[in-house]
Protein backbone atom coordinates (compact mmCIF):
# COMPACT_ATOMS: atom_id res chain seq x y z
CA UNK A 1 0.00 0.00 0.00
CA UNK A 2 1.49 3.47 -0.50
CA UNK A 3 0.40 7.13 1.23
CA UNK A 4 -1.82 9.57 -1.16
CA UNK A 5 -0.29 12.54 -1.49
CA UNK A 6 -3.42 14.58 -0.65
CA UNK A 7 -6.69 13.48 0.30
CA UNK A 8 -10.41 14.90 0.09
CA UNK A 9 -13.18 15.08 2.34
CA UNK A 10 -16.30 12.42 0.98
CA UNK A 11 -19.20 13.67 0.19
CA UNK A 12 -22.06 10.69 1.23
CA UNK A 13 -24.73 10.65 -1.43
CA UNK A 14 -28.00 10.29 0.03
CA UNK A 15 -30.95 8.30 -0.88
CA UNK A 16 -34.70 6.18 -0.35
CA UNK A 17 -32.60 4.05 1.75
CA UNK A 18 -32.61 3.51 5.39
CA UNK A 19 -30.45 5.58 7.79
CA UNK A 20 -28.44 3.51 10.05
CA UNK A 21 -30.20 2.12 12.88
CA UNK A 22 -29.42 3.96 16.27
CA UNK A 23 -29.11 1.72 19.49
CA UNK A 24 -31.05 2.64 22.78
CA UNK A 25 -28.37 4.67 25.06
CA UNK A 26 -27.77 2.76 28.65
CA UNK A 27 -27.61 7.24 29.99
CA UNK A 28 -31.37 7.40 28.56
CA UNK A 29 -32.48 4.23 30.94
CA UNK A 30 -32.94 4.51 34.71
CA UNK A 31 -31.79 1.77 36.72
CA UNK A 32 -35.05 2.49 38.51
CA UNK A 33 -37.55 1.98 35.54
CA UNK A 34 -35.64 -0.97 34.30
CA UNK A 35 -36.40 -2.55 38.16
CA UNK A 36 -40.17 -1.62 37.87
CA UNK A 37 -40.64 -3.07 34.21
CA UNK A 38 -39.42 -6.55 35.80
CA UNK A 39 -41.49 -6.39 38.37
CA UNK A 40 -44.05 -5.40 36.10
CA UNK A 41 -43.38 -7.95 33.21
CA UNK A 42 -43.24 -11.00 36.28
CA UNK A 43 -39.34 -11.68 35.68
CA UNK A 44 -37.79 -14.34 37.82
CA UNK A 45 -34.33 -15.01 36.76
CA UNK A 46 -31.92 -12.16 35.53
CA UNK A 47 -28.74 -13.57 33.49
CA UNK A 48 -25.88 -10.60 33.48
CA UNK A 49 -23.95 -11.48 30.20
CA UNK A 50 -20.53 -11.06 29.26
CA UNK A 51 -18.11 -13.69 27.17
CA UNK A 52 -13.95 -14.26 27.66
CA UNK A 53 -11.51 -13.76 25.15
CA UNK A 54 -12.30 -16.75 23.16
CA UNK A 55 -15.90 -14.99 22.41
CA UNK A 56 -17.77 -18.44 24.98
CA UNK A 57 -21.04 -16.54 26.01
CA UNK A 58 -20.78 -16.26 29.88
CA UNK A 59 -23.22 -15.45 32.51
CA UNK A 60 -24.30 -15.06 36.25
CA UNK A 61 -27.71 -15.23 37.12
CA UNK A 62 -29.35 -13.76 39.67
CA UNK A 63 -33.18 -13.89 41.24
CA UNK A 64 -35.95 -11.16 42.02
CA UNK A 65 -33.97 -10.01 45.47
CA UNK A 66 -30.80 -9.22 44.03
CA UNK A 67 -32.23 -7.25 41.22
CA UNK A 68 -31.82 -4.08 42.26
CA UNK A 69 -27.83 -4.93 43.73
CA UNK A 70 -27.27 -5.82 40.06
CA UNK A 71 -28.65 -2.83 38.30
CA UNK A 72 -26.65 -0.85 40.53
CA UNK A 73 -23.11 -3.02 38.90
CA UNK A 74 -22.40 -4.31 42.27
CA UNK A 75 -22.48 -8.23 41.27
CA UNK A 76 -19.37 -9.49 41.37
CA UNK A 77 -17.39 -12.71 40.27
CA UNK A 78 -14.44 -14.39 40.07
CA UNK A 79 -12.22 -14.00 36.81
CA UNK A 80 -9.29 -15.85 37.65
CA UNK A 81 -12.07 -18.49 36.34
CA UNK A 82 -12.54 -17.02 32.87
CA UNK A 83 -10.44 -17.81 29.68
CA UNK A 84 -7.92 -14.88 29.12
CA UNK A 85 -9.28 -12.68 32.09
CA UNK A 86 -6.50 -12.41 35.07
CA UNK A 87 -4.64 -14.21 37.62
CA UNK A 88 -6.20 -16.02 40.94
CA UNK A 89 -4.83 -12.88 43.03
CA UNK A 90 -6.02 -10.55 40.90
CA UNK A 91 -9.42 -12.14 40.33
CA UNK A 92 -12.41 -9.73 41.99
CA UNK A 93 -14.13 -8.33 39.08
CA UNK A 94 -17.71 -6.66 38.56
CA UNK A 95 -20.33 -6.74 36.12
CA UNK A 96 -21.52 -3.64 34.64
CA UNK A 97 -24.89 -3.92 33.28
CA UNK A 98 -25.32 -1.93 29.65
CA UNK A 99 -29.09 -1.07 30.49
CA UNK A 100 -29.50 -0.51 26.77
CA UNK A 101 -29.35 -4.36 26.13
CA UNK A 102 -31.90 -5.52 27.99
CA UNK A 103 -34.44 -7.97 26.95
CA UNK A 104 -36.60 -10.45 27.94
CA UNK A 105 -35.84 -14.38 26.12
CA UNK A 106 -38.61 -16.04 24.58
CA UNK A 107 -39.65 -19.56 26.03
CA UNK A 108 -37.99 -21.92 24.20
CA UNK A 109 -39.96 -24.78 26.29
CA UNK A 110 -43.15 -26.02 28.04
CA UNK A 111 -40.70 -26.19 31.19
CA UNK A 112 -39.40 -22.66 30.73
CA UNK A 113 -42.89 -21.46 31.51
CA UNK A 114 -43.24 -22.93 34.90
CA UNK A 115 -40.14 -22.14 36.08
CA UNK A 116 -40.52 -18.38 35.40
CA UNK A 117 -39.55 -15.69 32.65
CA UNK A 118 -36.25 -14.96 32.25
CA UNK A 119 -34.46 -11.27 31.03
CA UNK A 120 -31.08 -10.81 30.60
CA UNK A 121 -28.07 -7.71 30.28
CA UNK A 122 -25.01 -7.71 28.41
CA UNK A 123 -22.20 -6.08 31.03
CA UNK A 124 -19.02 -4.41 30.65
CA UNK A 125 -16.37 -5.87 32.91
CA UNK A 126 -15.22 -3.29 36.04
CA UNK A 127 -12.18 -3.91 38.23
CA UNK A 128 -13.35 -3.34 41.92
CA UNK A 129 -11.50 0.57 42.33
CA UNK A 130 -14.27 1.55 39.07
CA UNK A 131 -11.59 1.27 36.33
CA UNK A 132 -12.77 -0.47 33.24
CA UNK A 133 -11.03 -3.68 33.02
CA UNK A 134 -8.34 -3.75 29.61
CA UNK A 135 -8.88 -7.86 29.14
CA UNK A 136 -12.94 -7.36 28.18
CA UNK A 137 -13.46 -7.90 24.75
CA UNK A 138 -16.31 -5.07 24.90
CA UNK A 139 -13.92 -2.85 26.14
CA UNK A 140 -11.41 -3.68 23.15
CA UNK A 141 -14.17 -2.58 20.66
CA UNK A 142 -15.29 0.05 22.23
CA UNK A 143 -11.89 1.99 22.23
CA UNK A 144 -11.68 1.35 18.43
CA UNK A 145 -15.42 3.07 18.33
CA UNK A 146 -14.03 5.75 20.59
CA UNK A 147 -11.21 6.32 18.37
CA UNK A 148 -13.65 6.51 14.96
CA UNK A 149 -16.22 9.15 16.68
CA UNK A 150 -13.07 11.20 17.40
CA UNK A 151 -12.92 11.34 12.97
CA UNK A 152 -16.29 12.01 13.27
CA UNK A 153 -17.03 8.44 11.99
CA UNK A 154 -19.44 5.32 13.22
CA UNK A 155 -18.79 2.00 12.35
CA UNK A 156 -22.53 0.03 11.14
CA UNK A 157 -22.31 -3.75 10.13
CA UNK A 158 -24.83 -6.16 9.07
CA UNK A 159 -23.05 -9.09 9.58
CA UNK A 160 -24.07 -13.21 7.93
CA UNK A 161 -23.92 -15.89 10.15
CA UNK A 162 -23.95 -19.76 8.66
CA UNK A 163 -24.49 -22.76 10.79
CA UNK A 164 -24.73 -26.26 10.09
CA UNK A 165 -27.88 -28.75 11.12
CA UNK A 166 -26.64 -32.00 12.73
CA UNK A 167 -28.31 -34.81 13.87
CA UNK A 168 -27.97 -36.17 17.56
CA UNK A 169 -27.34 -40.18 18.73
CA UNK A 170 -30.20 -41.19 20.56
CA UNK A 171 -27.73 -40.50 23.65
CA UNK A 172 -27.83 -36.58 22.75
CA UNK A 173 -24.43 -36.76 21.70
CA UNK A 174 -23.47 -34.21 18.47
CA UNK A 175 -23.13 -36.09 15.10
CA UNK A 176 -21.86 -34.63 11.38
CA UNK A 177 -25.03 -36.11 9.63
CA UNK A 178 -27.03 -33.32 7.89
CA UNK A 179 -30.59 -33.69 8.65
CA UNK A 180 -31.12 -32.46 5.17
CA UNK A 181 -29.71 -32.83 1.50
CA UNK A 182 -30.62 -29.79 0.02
CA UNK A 183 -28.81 -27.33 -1.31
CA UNK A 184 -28.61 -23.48 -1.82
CA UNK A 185 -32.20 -21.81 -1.70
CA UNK A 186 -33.92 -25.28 -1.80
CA UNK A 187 -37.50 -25.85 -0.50
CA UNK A 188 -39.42 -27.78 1.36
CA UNK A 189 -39.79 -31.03 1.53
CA UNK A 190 -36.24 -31.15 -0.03
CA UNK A 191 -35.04 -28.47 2.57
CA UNK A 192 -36.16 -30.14 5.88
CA UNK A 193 -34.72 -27.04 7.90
CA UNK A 194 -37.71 -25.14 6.46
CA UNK A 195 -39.70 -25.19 9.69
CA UNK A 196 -36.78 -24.56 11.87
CA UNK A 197 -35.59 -21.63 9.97
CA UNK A 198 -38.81 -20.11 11.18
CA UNK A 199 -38.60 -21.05 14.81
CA UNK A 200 -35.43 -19.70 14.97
CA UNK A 201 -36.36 -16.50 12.99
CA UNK A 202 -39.46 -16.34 15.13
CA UNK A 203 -37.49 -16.45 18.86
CA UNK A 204 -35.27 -13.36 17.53
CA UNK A 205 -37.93 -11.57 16.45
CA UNK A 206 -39.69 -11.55 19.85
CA UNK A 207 -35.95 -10.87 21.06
CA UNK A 208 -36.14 -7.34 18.73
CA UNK A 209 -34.28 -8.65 15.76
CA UNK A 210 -35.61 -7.17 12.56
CA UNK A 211 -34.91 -9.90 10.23
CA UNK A 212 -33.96 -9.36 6.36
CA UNK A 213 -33.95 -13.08 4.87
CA UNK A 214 -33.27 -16.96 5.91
CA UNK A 215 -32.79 -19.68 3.45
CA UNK A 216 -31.31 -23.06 3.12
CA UNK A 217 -26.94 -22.30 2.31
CA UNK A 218 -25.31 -24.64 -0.41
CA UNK A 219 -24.07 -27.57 1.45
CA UNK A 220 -26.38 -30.48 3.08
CA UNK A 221 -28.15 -29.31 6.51
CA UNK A 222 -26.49 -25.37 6.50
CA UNK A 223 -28.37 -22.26 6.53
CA UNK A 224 -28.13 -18.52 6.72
CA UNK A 225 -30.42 -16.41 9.00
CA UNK A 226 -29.61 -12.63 8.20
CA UNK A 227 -30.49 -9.50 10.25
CA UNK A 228 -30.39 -5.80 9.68
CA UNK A 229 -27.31 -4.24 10.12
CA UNK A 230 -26.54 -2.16 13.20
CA UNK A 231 -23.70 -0.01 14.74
CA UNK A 232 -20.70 -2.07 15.70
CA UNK A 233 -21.47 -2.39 19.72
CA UNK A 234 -24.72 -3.70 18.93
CA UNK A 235 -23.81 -5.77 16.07
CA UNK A 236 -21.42 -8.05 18.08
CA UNK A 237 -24.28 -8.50 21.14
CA UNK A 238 -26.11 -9.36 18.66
CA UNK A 239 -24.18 -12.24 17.29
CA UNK A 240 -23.63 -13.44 20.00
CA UNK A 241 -27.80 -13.43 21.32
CA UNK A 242 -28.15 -14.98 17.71
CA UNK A 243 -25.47 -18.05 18.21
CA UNK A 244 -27.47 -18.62 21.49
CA UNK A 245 -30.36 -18.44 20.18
CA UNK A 246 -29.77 -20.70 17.27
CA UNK A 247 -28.10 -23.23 19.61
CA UNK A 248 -31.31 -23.33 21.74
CA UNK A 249 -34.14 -23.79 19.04
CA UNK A 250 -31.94 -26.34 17.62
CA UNK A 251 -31.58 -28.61 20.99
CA UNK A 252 -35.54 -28.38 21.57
CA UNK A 253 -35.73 -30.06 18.08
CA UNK A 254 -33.21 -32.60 19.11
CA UNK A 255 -30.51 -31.48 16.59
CA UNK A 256 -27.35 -30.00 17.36
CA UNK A 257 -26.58 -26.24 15.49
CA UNK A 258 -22.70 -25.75 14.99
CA UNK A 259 -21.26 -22.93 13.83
CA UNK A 260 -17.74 -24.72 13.46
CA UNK A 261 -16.46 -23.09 10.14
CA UNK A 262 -15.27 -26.47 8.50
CA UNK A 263 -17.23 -29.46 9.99
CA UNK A 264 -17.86 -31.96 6.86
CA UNK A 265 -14.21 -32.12 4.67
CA UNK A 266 -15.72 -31.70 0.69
CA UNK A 267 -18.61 -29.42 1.83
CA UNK A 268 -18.77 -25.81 2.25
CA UNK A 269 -17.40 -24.50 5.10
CA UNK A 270 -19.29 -21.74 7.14
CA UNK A 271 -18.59 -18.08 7.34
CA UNK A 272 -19.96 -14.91 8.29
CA UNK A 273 -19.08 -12.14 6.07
CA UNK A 274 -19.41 -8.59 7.43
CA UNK A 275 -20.87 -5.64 5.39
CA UNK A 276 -19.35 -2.88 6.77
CA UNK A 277 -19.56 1.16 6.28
CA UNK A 278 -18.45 4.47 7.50
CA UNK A 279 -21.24 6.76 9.00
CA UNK A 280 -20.83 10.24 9.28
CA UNK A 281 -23.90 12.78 10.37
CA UNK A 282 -26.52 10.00 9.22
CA UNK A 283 -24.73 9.94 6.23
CA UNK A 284 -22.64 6.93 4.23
CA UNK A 285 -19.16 8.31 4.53
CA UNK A 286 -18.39 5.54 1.78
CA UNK A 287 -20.51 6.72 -0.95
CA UNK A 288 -19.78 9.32 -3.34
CA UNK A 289 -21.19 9.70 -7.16
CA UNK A 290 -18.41 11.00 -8.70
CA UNK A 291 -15.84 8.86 -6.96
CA UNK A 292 -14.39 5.45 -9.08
CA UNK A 293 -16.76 2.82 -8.57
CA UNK A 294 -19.15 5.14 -6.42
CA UNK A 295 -16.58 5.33 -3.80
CA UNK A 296 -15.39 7.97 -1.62
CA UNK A 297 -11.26 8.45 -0.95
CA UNK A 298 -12.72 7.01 2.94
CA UNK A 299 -14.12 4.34 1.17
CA UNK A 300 -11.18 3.12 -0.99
CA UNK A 301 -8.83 3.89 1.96
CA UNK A 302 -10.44 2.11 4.84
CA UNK A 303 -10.64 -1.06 2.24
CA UNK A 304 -6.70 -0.99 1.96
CA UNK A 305 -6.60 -1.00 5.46
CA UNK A 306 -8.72 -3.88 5.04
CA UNK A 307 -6.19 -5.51 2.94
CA UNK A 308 -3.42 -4.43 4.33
CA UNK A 309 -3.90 -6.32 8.16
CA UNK A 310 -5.80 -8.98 6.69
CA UNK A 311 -3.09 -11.26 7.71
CA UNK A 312 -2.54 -9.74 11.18
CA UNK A 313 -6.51 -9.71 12.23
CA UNK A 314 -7.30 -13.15 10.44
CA UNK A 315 -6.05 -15.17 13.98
CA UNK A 316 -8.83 -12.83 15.69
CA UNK A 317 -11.48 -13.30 12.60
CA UNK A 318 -10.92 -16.81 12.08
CA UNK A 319 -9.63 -18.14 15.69
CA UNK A 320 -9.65 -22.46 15.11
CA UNK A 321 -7.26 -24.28 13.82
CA UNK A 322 -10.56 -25.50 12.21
CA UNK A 323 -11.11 -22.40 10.54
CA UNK A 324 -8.02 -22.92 7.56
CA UNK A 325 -9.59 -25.97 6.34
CA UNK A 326 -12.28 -23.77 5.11
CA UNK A 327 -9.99 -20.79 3.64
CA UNK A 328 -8.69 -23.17 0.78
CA UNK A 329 -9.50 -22.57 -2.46
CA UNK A 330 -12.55 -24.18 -4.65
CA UNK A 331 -15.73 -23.32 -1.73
CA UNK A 332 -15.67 -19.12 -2.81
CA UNK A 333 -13.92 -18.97 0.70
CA UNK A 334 -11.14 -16.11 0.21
CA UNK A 335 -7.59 -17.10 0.37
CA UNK A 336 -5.95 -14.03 -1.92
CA UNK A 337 -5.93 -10.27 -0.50
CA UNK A 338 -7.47 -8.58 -2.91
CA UNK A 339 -10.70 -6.65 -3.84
CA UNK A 340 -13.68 -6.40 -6.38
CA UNK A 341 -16.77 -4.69 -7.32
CA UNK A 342 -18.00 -8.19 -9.21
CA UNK A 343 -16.39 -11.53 -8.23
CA UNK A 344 -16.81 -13.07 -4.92
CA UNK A 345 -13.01 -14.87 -5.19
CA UNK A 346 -11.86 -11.57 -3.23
CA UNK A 347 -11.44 -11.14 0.08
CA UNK A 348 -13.37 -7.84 -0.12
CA UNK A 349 -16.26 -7.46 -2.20
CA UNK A 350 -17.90 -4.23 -2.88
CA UNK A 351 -21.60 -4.87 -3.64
CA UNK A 352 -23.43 -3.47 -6.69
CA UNK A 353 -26.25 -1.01 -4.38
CA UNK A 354 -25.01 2.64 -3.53
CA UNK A 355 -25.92 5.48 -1.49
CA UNK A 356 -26.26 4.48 2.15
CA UNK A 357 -26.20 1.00 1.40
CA UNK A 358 -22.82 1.43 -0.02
CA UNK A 359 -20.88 -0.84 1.99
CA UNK A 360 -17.69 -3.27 1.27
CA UNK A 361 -18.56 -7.06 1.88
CA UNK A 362 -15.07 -8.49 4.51
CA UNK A 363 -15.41 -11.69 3.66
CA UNK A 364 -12.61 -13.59 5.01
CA UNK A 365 -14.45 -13.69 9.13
CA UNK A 366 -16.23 -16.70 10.35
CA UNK A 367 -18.88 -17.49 12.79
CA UNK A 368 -16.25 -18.58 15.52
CA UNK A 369 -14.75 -15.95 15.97
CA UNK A 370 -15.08 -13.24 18.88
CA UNK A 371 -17.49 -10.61 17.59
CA UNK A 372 -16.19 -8.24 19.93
CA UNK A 373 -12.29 -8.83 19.26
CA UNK A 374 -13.00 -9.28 15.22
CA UNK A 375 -14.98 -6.46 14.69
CA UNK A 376 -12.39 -4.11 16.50
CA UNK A 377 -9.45 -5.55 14.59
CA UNK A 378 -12.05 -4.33 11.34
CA UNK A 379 -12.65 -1.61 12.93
CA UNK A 380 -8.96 -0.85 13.73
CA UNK A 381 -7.95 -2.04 10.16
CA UNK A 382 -9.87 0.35 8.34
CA UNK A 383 -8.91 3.39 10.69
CA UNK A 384 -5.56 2.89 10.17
CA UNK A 385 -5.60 2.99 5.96
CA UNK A 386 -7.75 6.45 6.37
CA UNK A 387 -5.10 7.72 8.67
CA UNK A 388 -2.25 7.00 6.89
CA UNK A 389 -4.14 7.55 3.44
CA UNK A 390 -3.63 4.07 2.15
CA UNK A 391 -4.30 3.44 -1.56
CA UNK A 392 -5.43 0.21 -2.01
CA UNK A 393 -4.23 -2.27 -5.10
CA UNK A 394 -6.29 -2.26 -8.65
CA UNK A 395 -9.58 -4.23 -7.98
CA UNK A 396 -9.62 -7.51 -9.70
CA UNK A 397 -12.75 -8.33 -11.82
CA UNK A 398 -12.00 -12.35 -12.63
CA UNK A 399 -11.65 -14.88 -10.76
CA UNK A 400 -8.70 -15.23 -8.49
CA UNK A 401 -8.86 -18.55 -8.15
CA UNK A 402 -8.30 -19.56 -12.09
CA UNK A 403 -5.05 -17.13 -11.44
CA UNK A 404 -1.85 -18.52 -12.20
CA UNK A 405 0.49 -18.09 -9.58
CA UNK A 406 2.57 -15.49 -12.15
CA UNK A 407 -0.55 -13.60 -12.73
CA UNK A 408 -1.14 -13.36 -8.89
CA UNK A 409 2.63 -12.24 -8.57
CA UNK A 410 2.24 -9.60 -11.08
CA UNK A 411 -1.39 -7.91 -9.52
CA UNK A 412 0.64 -8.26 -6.02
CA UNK A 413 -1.98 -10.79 -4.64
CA UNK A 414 -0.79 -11.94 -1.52
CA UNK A 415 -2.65 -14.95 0.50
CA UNK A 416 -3.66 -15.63 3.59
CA UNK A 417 -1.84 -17.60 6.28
CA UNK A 418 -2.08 -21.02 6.07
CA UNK A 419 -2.73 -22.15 9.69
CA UNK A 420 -3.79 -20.76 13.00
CA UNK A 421 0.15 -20.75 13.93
CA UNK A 422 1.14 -18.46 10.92
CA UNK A 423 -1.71 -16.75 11.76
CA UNK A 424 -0.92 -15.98 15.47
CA UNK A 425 2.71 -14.84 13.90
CA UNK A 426 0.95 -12.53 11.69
CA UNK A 427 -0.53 -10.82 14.08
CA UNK A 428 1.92 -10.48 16.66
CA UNK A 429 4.11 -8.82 13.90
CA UNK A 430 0.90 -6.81 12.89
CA UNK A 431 1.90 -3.55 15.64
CA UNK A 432 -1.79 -2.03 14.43
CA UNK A 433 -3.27 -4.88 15.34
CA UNK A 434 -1.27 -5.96 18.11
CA UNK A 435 -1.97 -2.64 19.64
CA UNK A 436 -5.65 -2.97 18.56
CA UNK A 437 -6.59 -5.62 21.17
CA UNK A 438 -4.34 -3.77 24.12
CA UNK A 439 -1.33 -6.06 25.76
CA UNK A 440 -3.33 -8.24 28.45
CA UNK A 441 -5.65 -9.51 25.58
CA UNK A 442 -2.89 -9.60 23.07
CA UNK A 443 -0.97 -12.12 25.62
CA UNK A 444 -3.49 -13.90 26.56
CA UNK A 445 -4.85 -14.75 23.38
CA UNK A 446 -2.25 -15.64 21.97
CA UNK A 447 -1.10 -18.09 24.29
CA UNK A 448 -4.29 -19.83 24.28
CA UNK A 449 -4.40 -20.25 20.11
CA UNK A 450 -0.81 -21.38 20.47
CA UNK A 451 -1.26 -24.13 22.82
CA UNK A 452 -4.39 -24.85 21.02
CA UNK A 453 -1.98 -25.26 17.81
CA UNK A 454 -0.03 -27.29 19.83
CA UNK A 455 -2.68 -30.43 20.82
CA UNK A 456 -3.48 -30.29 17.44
CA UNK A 457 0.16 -30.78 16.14
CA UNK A 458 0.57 -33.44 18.71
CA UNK A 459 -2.72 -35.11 18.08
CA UNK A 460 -2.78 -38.34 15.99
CA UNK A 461 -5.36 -37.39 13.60
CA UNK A 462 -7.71 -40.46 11.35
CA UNK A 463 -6.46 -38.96 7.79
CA UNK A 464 -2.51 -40.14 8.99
CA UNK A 465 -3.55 -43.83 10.31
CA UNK A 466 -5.65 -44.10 6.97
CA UNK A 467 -3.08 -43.04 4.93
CA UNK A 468 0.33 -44.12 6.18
CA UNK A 469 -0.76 -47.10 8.82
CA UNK A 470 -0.16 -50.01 6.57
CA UNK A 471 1.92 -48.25 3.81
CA UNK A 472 5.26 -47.90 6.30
């Protein structure tokens, strides 16, 4: 990437489209209202949410007479006990209750309704003297939103989540067998995760998701629930209330939901790609009319900042050592940094609508990953190619994947790293990134995906015995 030598402001180009959505302010709720609607809607449990560095969906749940005590953010709990968080002598921590995420959960049973209603709160993670604590992966994305207002910019993504179907043993134990064989926008009774679908879109609708589309995804028993997109705080709740809510439907019907990016070998692999624009005053910062392609400079810069830390955020956006068995080439899963207005072989994808729905499709993430920590390494990414005016490369129009390996030499196509340990080396070279999720996460994280690397390395896996046991 190379610096512009001067740079103009965008001009957003307006149109019928929607303005971005704007999420409910925790200052405009009173602790004190919030304690009378749950007395007034009957609640009986309240689950405080917050996830480790790994993105696992935590919680602490409290009852009717310690309500008010955790309104106030005086629950506390012991992190020494959660991935990534801090040391046993260090470990007093206390949940922070974002009053603008409340909401009460559908009942996903008969039981659930005798046992009483349940609500719930995402929190921000406190250290007992009031300082926010640097290890919360909330915290992590909110400094990178923090650092965008100060441009005068907001961050809105709409992201799309794919899960597989599996069948159970008659134990309950998880199996790989689709309970379907359809394929991409297949109906019933082909698509047998028809009815589903619709339980699942039905749950998140009474949770306040406003939901664009479902349908059946191209391999056997995977499928694609999208919602409206959203600033970047509320985006990654969301994803995470969706994954829950997903798993849930799925366990009532006696199937198991995964959201494992790779799960059958030969099948398409599950991702999530992230359509993601700059908003400035209610306007798209990314569009402009009379920029190439309908872009503005913001546009075209924040998508070389894209490319240009693709390999240092993709440990964060694609955290398994089970996510690089789906970034190979053949399943329209990227594996070349590069960008297009028309092919989806690129790793960013500018789609065809403008105005405020201008927006570049990122679509390298996958479902796995922590929305918190991914979307601030985004985030983060695309700050840093405004800031230092990055140009990005020539957008490629065919189909990277038919490239030679001369051709992809000559357009500068780099690829991806090949497994979650090249990964973790990218991005502890990566100093935007690096400095992106803050030193305590940084550490911790990486530790954990490199002794994850290392079971797997030291694991005797099926493919060797089949291969070499009786050929040596």
């Amino acid at each position: 990437m190379t610096k512009r030598a001067t740079t103009r402001s965008a001009s957003a180009a307006t149109g019928p489209d929607l303005p971005p959505p704007v999420q409910a302010s925790a200052a405009d709720i009173r602790a004190d209202d919030l304690l009378q609607r749950l007395q007034n809607e009957h609640i009986k449990f309240l689950r405080l949410q917050f996830c480790d560095i790994l993105g696992t969906i935590k919680n602490i749940e409290v009852t009717q007479s310690q309500f008010a005590k955790a309104l106030r953010g005086e629950v506390m709990f012991d992190g020494s006990a959660v991935e990534g968080f801090t040391r046993i002598e260090e470990s007093d921590m206390l949940l922070r209750p974002d009053l603008g995420t409340f909401l009460v959960f559908p009942q996903f049973s008969n039981l659930e309704g005798e046992r009483g209603k349940v609500a719930r709160l995402i929190c921000d993670i406190y250290l007992p003297g009031g300082t926010p604590f640097e290890g919360d992966p909330r915290r992590v994305l909110r400094r990178q939103i923090e650092r965008a207002a100060a441009l005068g910019l907001s961050l809105c993504c709409g992201p799309e989540p794919e899960f597989f179907l599996f069948e159970r043993t008659p134990e309950g134990s998880g199996t790989t067998r689709t309970n379907d064989h359809a394929g991409y926008f297949d109906l019933a009774p082909i698509d047998r995760g028809e009815r589903i679908r619709r339980e699942i879109t039905n749950k998140l609708v009474e949770m306040g998701f406003e939901i664009e589309g479902a349908h059946h995804e191209v391999a056997p028993g995977q499928h694609e629930i999208d919602f409206r997109y959203a600033p970047a705080l509320q985006t990654a709740d969301a994803i995470s209330t969706f994954k829950f809510a997903v798993k849930r439907v799925a366990l009532e019907y006696g199937l198991l939901a995964s959201f494992l990016p790779k799960p059958v070998a030969g099948l398409s692999g599950s991702g999530m790609h992230c359509h993601l624009s700059l908003f400035r005053d209610g306007q798209n910062a990314f569009a402009d009319p009379a920029g190439e392609y309908g872009l503005s400079r913001v546009a075209q810069q924040f998508i070389a900042g894209l490319l240009e830390h693709a390999p240092g955020m993709v440990a964060v956006t694609n955290p398994l050592v089970n996510s690089y068995k789906r970034l190979v080439p053949g399943f329209e899963a990227p594996v070349n940094v590069a960008w297009s207005t028309s092919n989806r072989s690129a790793l960013v994808r500018v789609p065809a609508k403008r105005g405020n729905s201008t927006r570049a499709e990122f679509r390298m993430p996958d479902p796995s990953c922590n929305p918190y920590l991914a979307l601030a390494l985004m985030l983060a990414a695309g700050l840093d190619g405004i800031e230092q005016q990055l140009e990005p490369p020539p957008a490629i129009q065919r189909n990277i994947f038919k490239m030679t390996v001369r051709e992809k030499r000559h357009h500068k196509i780099r690829e991806l790293p090949a497994n979650l340990s090249e990964a973790v080396d990218a991005l502890e070279r990566d100093e935007v990134m690096a400095s992106a999720l803050g030193e305590h996460v940084l550490d911790r994280y990486s530790e954990a995906k490199r002794q994850e690397w290392a079971e797997y390395s030291a694991a005797v896996h099926p493919w060797e015995l089949e291969r070499y046991l009786d050929l040596v």
